[in-house]
Structures are given as structure tokens and as C-alpha cells.
Protein backbone atom coordinates (compact mmCIF):
# COMPACT_ATOMS: atom_id res chain seq x y z
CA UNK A 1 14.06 56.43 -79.51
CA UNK A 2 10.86 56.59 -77.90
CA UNK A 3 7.99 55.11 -79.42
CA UNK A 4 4.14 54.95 -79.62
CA UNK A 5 2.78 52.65 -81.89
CA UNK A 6 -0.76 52.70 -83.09
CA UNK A 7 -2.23 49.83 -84.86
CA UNK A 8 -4.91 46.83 -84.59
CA UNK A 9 -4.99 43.84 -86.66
CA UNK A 10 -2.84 40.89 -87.38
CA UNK A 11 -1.22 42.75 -90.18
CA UNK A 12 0.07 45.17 -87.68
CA UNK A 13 1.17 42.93 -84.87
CA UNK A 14 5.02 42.36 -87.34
CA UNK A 15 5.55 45.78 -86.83
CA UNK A 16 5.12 46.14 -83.23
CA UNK A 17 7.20 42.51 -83.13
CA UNK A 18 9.93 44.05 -84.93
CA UNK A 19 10.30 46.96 -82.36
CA UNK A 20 10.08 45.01 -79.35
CA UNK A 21 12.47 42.53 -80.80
CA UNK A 22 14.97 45.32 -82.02
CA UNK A 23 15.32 46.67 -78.81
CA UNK A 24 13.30 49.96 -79.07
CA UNK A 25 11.65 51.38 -75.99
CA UNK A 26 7.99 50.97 -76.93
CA UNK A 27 6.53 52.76 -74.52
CA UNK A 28 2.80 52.48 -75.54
CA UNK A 29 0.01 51.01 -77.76
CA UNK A 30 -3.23 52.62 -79.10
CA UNK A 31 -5.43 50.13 -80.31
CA UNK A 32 -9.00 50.12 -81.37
CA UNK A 33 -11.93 48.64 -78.95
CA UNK A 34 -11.85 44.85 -78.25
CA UNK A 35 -15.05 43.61 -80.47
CA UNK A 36 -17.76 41.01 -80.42
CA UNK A 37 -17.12 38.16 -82.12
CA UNK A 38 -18.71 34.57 -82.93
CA UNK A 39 -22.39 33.64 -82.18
CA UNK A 40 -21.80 34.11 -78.48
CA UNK A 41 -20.82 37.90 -79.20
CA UNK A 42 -17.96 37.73 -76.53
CA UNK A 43 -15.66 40.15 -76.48
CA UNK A 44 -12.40 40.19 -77.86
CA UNK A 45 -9.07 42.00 -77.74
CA UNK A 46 -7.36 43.07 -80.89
CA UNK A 47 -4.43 41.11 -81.88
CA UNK A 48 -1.72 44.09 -81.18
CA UNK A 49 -3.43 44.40 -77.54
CA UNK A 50 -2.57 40.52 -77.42
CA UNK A 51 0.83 41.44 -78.61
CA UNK A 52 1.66 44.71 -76.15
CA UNK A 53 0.44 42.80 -72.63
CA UNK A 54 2.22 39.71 -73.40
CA UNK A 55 5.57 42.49 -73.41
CA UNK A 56 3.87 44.26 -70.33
CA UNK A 57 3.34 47.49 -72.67
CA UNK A 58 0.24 49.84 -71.80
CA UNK A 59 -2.84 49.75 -73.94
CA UNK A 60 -4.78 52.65 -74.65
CA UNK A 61 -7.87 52.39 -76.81
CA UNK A 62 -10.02 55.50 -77.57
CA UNK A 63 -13.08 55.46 -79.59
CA UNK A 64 -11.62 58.76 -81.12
CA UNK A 65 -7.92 60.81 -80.66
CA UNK A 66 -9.85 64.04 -80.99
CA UNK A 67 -10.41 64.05 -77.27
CA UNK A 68 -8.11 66.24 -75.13
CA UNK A 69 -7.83 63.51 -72.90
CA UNK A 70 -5.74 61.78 -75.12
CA UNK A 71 -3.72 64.10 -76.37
CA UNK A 72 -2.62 65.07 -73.10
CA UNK A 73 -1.89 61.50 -72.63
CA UNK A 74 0.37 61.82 -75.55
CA UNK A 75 2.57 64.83 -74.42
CA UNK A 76 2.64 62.93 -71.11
CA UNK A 77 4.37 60.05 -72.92
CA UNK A 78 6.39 62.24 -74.79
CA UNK A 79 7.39 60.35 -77.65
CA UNK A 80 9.83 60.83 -80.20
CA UNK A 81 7.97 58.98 -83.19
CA UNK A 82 4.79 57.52 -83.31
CA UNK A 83 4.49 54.78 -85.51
CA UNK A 84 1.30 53.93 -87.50
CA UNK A 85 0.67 50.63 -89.28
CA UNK A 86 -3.45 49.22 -89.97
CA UNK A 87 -5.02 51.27 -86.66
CA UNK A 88 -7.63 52.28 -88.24
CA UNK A 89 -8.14 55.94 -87.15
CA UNK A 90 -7.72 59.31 -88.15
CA UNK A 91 -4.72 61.41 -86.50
CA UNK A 92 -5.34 64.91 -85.70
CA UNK A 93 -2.76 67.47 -87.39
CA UNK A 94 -1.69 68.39 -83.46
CA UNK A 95 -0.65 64.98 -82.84
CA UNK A 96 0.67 64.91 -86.36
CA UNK A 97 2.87 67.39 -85.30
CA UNK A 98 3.42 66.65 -81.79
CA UNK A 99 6.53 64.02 -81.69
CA UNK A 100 9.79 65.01 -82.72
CA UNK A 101 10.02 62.78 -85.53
CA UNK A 102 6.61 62.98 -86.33
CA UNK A 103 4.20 60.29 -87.31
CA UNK A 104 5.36 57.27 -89.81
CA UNK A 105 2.86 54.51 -91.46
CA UNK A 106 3.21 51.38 -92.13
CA UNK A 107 1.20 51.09 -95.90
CA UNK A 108 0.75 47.87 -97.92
CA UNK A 109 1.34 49.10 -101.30
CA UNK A 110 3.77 50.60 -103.42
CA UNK A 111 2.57 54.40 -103.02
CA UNK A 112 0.92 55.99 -105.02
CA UNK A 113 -0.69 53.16 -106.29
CA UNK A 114 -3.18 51.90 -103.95
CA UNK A 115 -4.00 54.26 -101.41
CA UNK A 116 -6.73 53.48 -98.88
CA UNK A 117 -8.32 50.56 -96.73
CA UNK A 118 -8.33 47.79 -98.79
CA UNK A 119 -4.61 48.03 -101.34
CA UNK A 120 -3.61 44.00 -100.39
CA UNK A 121 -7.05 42.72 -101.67
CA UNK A 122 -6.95 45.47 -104.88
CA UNK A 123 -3.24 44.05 -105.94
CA UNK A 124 -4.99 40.77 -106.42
CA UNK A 125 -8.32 41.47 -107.54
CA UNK A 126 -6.44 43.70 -110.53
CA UNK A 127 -3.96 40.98 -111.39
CA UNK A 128 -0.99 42.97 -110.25
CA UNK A 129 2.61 41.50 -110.58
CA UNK A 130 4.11 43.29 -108.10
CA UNK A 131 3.19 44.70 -104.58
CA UNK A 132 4.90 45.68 -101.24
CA UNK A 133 5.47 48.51 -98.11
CA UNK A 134 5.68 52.03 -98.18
CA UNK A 135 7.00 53.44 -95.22
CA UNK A 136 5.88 57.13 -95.16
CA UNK A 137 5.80 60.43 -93.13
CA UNK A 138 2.39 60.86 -92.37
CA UNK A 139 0.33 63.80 -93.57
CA UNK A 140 -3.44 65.74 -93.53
CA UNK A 141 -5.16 63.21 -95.79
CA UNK A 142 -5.48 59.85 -96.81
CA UNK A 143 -1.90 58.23 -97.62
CA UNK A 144 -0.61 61.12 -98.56
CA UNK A 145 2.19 61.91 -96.80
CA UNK A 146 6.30 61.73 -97.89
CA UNK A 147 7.35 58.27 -98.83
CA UNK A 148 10.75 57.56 -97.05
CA UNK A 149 11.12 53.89 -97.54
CA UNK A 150 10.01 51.01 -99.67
CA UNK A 151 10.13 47.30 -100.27
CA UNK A 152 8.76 45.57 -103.43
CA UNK A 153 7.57 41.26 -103.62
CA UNK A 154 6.10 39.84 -106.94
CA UNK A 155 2.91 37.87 -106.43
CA UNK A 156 2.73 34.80 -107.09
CA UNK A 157 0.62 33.39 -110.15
CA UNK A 158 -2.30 31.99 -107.91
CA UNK A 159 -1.40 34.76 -104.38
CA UNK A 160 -4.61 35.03 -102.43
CA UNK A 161 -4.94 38.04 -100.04
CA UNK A 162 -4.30 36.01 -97.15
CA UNK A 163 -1.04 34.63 -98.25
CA UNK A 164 0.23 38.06 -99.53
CA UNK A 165 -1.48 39.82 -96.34
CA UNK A 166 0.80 37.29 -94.85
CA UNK A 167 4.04 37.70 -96.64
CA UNK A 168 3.20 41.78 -96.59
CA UNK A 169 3.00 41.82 -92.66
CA UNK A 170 6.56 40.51 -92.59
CA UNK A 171 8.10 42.78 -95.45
CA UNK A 172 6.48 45.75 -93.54
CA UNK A 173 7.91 44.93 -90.18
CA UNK A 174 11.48 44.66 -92.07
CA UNK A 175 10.95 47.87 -93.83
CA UNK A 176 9.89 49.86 -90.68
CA UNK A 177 13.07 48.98 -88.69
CA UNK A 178 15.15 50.07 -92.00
CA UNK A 179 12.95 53.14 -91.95
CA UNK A 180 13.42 53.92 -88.07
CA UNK A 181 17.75 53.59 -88.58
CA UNK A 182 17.47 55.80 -91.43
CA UNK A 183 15.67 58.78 -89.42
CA UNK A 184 17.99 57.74 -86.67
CA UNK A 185 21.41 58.52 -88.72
CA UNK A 186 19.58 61.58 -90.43
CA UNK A 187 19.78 59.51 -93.61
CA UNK A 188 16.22 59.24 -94.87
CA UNK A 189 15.63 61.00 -98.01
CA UNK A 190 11.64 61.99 -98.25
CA UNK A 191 9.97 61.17 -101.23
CA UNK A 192 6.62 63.16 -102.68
CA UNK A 193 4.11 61.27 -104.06
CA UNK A 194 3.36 61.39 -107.78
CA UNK A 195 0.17 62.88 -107.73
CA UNK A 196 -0.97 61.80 -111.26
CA UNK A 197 -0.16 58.15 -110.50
CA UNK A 198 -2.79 57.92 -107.63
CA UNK A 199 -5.05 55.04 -107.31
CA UNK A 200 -7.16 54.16 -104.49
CA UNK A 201 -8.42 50.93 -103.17
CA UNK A 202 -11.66 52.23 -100.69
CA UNK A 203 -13.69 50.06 -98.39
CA UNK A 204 -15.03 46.88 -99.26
CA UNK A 205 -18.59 46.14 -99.80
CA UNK A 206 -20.24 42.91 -100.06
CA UNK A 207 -21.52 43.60 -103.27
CA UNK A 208 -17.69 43.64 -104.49
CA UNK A 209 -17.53 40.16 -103.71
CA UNK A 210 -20.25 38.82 -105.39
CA UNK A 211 -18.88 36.43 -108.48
CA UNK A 212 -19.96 37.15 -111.57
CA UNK A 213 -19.15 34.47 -114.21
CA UNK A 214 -20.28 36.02 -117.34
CA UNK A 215 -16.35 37.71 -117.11
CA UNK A 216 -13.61 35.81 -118.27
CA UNK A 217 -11.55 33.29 -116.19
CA UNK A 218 -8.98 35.31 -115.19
CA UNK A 219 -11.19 38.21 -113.90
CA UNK A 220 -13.32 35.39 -112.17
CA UNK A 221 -10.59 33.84 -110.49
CA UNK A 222 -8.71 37.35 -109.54
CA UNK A 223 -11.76 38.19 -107.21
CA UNK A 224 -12.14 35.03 -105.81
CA UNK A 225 -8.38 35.06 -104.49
CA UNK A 226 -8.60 38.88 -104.13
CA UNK A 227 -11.17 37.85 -101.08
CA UNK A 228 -9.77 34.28 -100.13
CA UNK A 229 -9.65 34.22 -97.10
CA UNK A 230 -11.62 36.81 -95.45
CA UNK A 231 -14.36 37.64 -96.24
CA UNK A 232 -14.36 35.49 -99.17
CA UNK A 233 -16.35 36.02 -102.67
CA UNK A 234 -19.52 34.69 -102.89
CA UNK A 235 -22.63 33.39 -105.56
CA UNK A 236 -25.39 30.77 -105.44
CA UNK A 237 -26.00 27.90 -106.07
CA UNK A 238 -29.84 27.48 -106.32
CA UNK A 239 -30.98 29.31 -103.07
CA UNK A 240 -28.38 28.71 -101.55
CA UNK A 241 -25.13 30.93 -100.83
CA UNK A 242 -21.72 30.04 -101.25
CA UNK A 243 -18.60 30.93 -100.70
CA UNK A 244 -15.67 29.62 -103.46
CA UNK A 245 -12.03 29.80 -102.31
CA UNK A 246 -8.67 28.63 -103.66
CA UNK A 247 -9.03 29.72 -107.41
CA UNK A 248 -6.89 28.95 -110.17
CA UNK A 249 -7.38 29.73 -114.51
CA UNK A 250 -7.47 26.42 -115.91
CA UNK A 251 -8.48 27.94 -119.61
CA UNK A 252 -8.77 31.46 -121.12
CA UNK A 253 -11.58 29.48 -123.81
CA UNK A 254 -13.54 26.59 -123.72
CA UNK A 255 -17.09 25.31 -123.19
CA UNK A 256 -20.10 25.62 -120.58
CA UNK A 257 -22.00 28.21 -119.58
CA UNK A 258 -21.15 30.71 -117.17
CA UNK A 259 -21.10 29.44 -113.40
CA UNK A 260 -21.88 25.71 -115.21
CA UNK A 261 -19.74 23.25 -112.66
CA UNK A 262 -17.87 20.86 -115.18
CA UNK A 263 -15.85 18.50 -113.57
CA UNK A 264 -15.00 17.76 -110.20
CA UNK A 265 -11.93 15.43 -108.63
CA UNK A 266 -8.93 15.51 -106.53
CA UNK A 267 -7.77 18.70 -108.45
CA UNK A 268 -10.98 20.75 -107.85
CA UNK A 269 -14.04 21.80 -108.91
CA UNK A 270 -14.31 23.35 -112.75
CA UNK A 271 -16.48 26.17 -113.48
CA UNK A 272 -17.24 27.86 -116.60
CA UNK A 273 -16.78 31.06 -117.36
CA UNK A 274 -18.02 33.60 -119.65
CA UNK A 275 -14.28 33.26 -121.62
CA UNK A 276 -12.29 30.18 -120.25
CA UNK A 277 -12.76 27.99 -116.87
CA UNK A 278 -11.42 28.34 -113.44
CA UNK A 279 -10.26 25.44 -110.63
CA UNK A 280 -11.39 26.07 -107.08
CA UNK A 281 -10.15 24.12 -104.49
CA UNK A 282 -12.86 24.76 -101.61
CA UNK A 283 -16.36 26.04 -100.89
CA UNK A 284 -18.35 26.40 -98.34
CA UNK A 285 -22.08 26.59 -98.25
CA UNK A 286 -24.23 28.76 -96.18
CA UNK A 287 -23.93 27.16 -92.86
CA UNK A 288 -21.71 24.72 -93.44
CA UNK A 289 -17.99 24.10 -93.06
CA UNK A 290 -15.53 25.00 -95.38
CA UNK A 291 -14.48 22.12 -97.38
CA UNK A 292 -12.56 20.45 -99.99
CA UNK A 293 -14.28 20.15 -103.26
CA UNK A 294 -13.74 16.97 -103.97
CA UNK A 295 -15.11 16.26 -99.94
CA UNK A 296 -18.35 18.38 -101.21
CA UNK A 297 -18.47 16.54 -104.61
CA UNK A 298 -18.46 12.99 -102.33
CA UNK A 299 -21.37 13.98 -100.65
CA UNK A 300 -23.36 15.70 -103.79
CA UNK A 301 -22.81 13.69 -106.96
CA UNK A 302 -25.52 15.66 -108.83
CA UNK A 303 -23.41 18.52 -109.19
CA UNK A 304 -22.13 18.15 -112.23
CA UNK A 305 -23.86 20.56 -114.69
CA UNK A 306 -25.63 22.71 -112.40
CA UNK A 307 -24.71 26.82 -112.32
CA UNK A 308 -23.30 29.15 -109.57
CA UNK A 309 -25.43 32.43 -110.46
CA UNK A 310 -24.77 35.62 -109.07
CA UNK A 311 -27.45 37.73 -106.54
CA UNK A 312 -29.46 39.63 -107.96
């Protein structure tokens, strides 16, 4: 089966693994832009560019699909599925419709629950139990499409994203190739979407990450780990920003006053919260490293019984 695969980020660079690996005849990546990054601004390639030139695969990377050029570019290759998973882009219903199979994506939820940009970070910051990959035949519309495949994980008690981005990458490279044999035999049964059971988890802003520890512990410690690592929840402390990673509900009651730091030793820092007290592991202050918070603690031993605060 010929394939073009379309994707960008880490997250994606399993799936295109789990072609090459497998023995299917990738016969092209479209990727998004390489983009400035650091203080220097240099220019770097996407990780599934990395991924397709170290297998000698061409890159293609158009600012938008909508022009002809590309499209042509697409007959020209001629493939028989193109495979979607984190690109990033819109498809056009003519290349929708232009590969014999048709276009499959790669989707890190359990559809319909979850569709849009950001469903890894929403399973965490809504205390979900469960998560996983939807393989589905893409349609007009946001995640909308058929659902022909799916694997389910439970989450762990204290998951951040970036350990279940992690473990979802894999599961979704897995469910793909169980996906692709399916069409291959004829075997895949589609699935519609429950309509009434739709959620959607849109962009994030920073004003989603901002802490706010008036909630309760376990809403306070969700959003922390809901943003842990990237691009990680944020509040002050005095003027200054910071960034609070590794969360954990110590209490759902107990005393202090909201963002009030408790305690601090090789366990973690304490922090009050509106109901109940959290443990985070790390922090990182505006311009600063990210560090332990027992290292920070070392280094500021007046800490105890001042208050994180949330911008205002």
C-alpha cells in the first residue's frame, strides 16, 4: 500500500516509525515549516522531517494544501491512503477524496469525547480515568469522520500530559498498523460518531494555565499536570512568575490559605488550597532553571508561609 503521511510533532513521529518499520512503502511526508526556536531564533526542522530524511523519504512542507501545486503533487504520488496523525492542517475535501482508501487520522482520544487540538492535556486537566487512539476515516470537519479503530489506557493517579503524550504516541502507532491490516483484508467495520456525546478540547491559551488556588486540591493539581511539561501552569509568587510542575493531592481538607506554601523537604513543596493541599515536586522561576523544590527551598529558607497568587 502506498502511503503519504502527514504529520509534525513528536507525537506523530510513532506513527510514521511504525510504517517504516512495518515495511510499508512510505513514499512521502508533509510536514509543517521548520520554526524558530530558542533565543537565537534558529531554525528548526520538525521532528517527523527529522524522522523521514534519516529513512531518505521526501519532505514536502506547504504553508497551505489549498494550492494546486500541491495537489498535483499528490495525484503525481498517487497514493493509496494518506495517513494523518498531529499535522496540523486542514485537508481539502478533493484530497479527502483523492486516494483510494481515503484519508485516516491518527486522534488522541477516545472519540467522541475530546475532539480538537488539545484532547491529551483535557483528559488530565478533567481528571479522566481513561484515555487512548481513535483511528478514524477522515471527514469535512473537525474529528468528525468514521471511527474504524480504537485503543483504550487508564491514567495513572498522578499522569502528567507529557507522560501520557508519551505513552499515547506509542498506543497510536500500534493502533494505526492494526487499522492499516484491517482496510487491507476489507475487514474494518466504520463506526459513526455519537453525536450527542461530543466534547471538544480547543486551543490552549495562557490564561488556561494560570493556577488558581482558591479551587480545591484536586482541581489545583489536575491543571498543573494537565500542562506539566509543556507549557506548564503558572502563578506568582510576589512579582515574580512561576511555573509549578510535578503535582500530587496530599489532602482533600486541611489548613492554610490558598497558594500559602506549608512545608517544604525531600518530598516537595506543600501548598494550600482553597479545599485540601497539593505536593509539587519542581518549579521554576521566571528566568531561572527548573528545579527541585527542595534545591529551591535550600537556597530560599523564607519560603515558608508566603502565597503563590494568581495574575490578575
Amino acid at each position: 500500500m502506498r502511503i503519504v503521511f502527514m504529520g509534525t510533532p513528536e507525537f506523530a513521529v510513532a506513527s510514521l516509525k511504525g510504517l517504516i518499520d512495518n515495511g510499508h512503502e512510505v513514499c512521502a511526508v508533509f510536514t509543517r515549516r521548520d520554526a524558530p526556536k530558542n533565543r537565537g531564533m534558529k531554525l528548526f526542522p520538525p521532528p517527523v522531517k527529522v524522522c523521514a530524511t534519516e529513512n531518505n523519504i521526501p519532505v514536502y512542507q506547504p504553508v497551505s494544501l489549498k494550492n494546486e501545486k500541491w495537489k498535483r503533487i499528490l495525484r503525481e504520488i498517487s497514493p493509496d491512503i494518506i495517513v494523518v496523525a498531529a499535522y496540523g492542517k486542514i485537508l481539502p475535501t478533493d484530497i479527502l477524496n483523492m486516494p483510494k482508501y481515503g484519508c485516516i487520522n491518527v486522534h488522541a482520544s477516545l472519540l467522541p469525547k475530546y475532539r480538537g487540538a488539545s484532547p491529551i492535556n483535557a483528559a488530565v486537566l478533567n481528571g479522566e480515568k481513561t484515555s487512548g487512539i481513535t483511528i478514524i476515516q477522515m471527514a469535512e470537519g473537525i474529528d468528525t469522520g468514521d471511527m474504524l479503530h480504537k485503543i483504550s489506557t487508564d491514567l495513572a493517579e498522578s499522569e502528567t500530559y507529557g507522560q501520557l503524550h508519551d505513552r499515547l504516541a506509542a498506543i497510536g502507532g500500534e493502533a494505526l498498523l492494526q487499522a492499516i491490516a484491517k482496510i487491507e483484508a476489507g475487514e474494518v467495520c466504520p463506526e459513526k460518531q455519537d453525536e450527542s456525546m461530543v466534547t471538544y478540547a480547543s486551543m490552549i491559551h495562557t490564561e488556561d494555565t494560570n493556577i488558581d488556588f482558591t479551587q480545591d486540591s484536586a482541581t489545583v493539581s489536575q491543571l498543573i499536570r494537565a500542562y506539566d511539561p509543556q507549557p506548564g501552569a503558572f502563578c506568582y509568587l510576589g512579582e515574580t512568575k512561576a511555573k509549578l510542575f510535578a503535582a500530587s493531592v496530599l489532602t482533600t481538607d486541611g489548613e492554610g490559605n490558598p497558594g500559602e506554601i506549608l512545608e517544604c523537604n525531600k518530598k516537595g513543596m506543600t501548598i494550600a488550597c482553597g479545599r485540601g493541599k497539593i505536593l509539587i515536586g519542581e518549579l521554576q522561576l521566571a528566568g531561572g532553571k527548573k528545579m527541585p523544590a527542595q534545591a529551591f527551598y535550600a537556597g530560599h529558607r523564607d519560603i515558608i508561609g508566603k502565597v503563590f497568587t494568581k495574575q490578575v
